[in-house]
Protein backbone atom coordinates (compact mmCIF):
# COMPACT_ATOMS: atom_id res chain seq x y z
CA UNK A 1 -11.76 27.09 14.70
CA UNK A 2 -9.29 26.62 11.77
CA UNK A 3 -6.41 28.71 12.49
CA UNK A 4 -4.58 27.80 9.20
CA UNK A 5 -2.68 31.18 7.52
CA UNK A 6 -1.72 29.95 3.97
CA UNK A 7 -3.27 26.38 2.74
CA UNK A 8 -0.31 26.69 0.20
CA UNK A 9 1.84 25.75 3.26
CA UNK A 10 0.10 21.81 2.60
CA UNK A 11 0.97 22.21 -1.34
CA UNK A 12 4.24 20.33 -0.82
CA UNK A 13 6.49 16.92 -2.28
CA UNK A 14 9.50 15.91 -0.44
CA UNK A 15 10.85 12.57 -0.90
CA UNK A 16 13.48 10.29 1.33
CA UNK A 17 14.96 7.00 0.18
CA UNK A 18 11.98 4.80 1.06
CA UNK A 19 8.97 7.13 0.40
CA UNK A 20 7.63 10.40 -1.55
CA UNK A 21 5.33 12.93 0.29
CA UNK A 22 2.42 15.01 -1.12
CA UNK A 23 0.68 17.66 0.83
CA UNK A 24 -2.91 17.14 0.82
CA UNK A 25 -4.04 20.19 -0.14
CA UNK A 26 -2.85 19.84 -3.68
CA UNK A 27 -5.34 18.57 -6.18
CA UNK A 28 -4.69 16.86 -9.17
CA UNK A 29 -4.07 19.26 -11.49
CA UNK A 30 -1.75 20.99 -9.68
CA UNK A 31 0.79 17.69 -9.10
CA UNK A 32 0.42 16.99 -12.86
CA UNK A 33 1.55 20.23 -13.57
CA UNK A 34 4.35 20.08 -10.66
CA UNK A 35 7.78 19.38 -12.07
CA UNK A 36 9.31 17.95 -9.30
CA UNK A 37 6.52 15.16 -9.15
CA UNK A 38 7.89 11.27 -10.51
CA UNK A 39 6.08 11.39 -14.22
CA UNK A 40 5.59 7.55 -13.54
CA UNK A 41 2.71 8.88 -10.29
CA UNK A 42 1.49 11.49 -13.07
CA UNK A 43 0.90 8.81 -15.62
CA UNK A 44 -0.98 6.48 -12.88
CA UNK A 45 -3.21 9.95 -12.36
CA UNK A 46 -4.12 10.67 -16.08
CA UNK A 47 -4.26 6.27 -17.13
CA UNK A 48 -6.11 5.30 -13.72
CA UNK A 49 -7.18 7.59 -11.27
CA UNK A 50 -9.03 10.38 -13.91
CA UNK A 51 -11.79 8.40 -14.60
CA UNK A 52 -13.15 8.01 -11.10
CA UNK A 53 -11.75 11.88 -9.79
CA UNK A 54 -11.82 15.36 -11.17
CA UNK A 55 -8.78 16.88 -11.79
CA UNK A 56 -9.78 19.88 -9.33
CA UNK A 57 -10.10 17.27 -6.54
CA UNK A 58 -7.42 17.74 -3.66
CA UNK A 59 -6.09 14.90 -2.09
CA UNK A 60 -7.39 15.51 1.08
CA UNK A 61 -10.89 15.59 -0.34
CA UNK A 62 -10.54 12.50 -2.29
CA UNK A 63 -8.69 10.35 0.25
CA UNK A 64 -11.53 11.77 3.04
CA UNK A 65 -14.04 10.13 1.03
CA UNK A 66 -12.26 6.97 -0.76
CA UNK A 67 -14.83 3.91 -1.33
CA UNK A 68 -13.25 0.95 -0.77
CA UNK A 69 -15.26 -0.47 -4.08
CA UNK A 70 -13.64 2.17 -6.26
CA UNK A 71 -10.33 1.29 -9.09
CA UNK A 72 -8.82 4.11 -7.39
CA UNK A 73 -8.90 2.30 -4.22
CA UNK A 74 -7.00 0.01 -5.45
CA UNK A 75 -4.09 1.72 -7.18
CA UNK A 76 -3.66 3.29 -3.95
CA UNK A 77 -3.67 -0.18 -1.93
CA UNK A 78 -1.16 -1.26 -4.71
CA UNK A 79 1.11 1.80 -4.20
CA UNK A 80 0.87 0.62 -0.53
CA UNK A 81 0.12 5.02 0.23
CA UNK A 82 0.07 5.89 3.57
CA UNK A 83 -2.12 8.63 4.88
CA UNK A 84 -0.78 11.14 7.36
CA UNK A 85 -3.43 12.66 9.46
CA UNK A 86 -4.45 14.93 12.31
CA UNK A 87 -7.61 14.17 14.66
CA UNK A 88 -9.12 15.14 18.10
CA UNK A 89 -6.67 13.70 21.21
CA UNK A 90 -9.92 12.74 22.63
CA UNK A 91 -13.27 12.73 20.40
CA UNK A 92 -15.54 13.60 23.00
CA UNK A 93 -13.38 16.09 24.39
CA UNK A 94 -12.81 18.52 21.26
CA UNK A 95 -11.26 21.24 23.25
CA UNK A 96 -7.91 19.01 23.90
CA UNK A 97 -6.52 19.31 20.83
CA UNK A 98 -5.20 17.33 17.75
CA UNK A 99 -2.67 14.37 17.52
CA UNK A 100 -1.33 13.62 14.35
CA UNK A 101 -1.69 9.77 12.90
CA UNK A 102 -0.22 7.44 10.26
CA UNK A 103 -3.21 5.04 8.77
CA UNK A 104 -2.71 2.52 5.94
CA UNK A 105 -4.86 3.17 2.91
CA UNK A 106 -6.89 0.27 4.41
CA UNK A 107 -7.34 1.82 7.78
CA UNK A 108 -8.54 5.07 6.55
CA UNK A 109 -10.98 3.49 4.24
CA UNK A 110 -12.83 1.12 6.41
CA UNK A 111 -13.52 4.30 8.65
CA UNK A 112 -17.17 6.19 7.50
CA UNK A 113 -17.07 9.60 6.61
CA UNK A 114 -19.72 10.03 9.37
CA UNK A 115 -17.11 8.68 12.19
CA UNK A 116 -14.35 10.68 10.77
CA UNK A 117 -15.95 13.35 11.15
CA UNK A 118 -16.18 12.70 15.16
CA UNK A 119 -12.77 11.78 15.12
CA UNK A 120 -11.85 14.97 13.89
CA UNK A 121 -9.81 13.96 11.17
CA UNK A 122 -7.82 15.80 8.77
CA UNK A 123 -6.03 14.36 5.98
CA UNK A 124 -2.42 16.17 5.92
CA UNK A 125 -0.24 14.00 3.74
CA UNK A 126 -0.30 11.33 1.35
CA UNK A 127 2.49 8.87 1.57
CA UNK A 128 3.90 6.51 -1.22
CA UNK A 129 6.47 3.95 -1.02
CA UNK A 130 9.06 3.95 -3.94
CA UNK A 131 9.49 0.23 -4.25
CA UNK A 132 5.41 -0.19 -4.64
CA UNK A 133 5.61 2.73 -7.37
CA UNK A 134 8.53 1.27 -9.02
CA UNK A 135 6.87 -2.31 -9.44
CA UNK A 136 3.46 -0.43 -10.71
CA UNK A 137 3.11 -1.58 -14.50
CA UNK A 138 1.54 1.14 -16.26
């Protein structure tokens, strides 16, 4: 049972000297519309990733289901993201509760929707390292 109050309480960005931090419940729309968001991730969204994601998309949608044979894939790989989840302790014990997990953007894609699923997972947070978002020509 989902016992989440207020999914606005995953609509956040934070940001530390290495990394910046998106709650996955935003979609698209809403971080191109979010101030506090770097412009240079807003114009990768609106030059790259529009063409294979509706705006109305959240992130935890999106990265849930990201094909590895996708463009979008791949500006993610080059923005070396980082993907912040929560999953089942034990799969086949779903009663034990969740631990939370850091995957590469690699990791999380070679798992199937189908075994995420049994795993529980949850995508919570997108993670994006500065220095790979700084070298990103646009």
């Amino acid at each position: 049972m989902n016992n989440i109050v207020n999914e606005d309480d995953f609509k956040y960005y934070m940001q530390d000297i290495e990394r910046y931090y998106f709650g996955a419940c935003y979609n698209y729309n809403e971080l191109l519309n979010n101030e506090m968001v770097p412009f240079k991730f807003k114009t990768i969204i609106t030059k790259y990733i529009k063409d294979d994601v509706d705006y109305d998309t959240t992130l935890e949608s999106h990265l849930f289901y990201l094909d590895t044979q996708k463009y979008d894939y791949r500006i993610y790989k080059q923005l070396k993201a980082r993907i912040r989840v929560s999953q089942y302790k034990k799969p086949e014990d779903h009663s034990r509760g969740f631990k939370e997990k850091v995957y590469t953007i690699e990791q999380l894609s070679k798992i199937s929707p189908e075994e995420k699923i049994r795993l529980g997972i949850i995508v919570r947070e997108l993670i994006i390292s500065k220095l790979a978002l700084f070298a990103f020509t646009v």
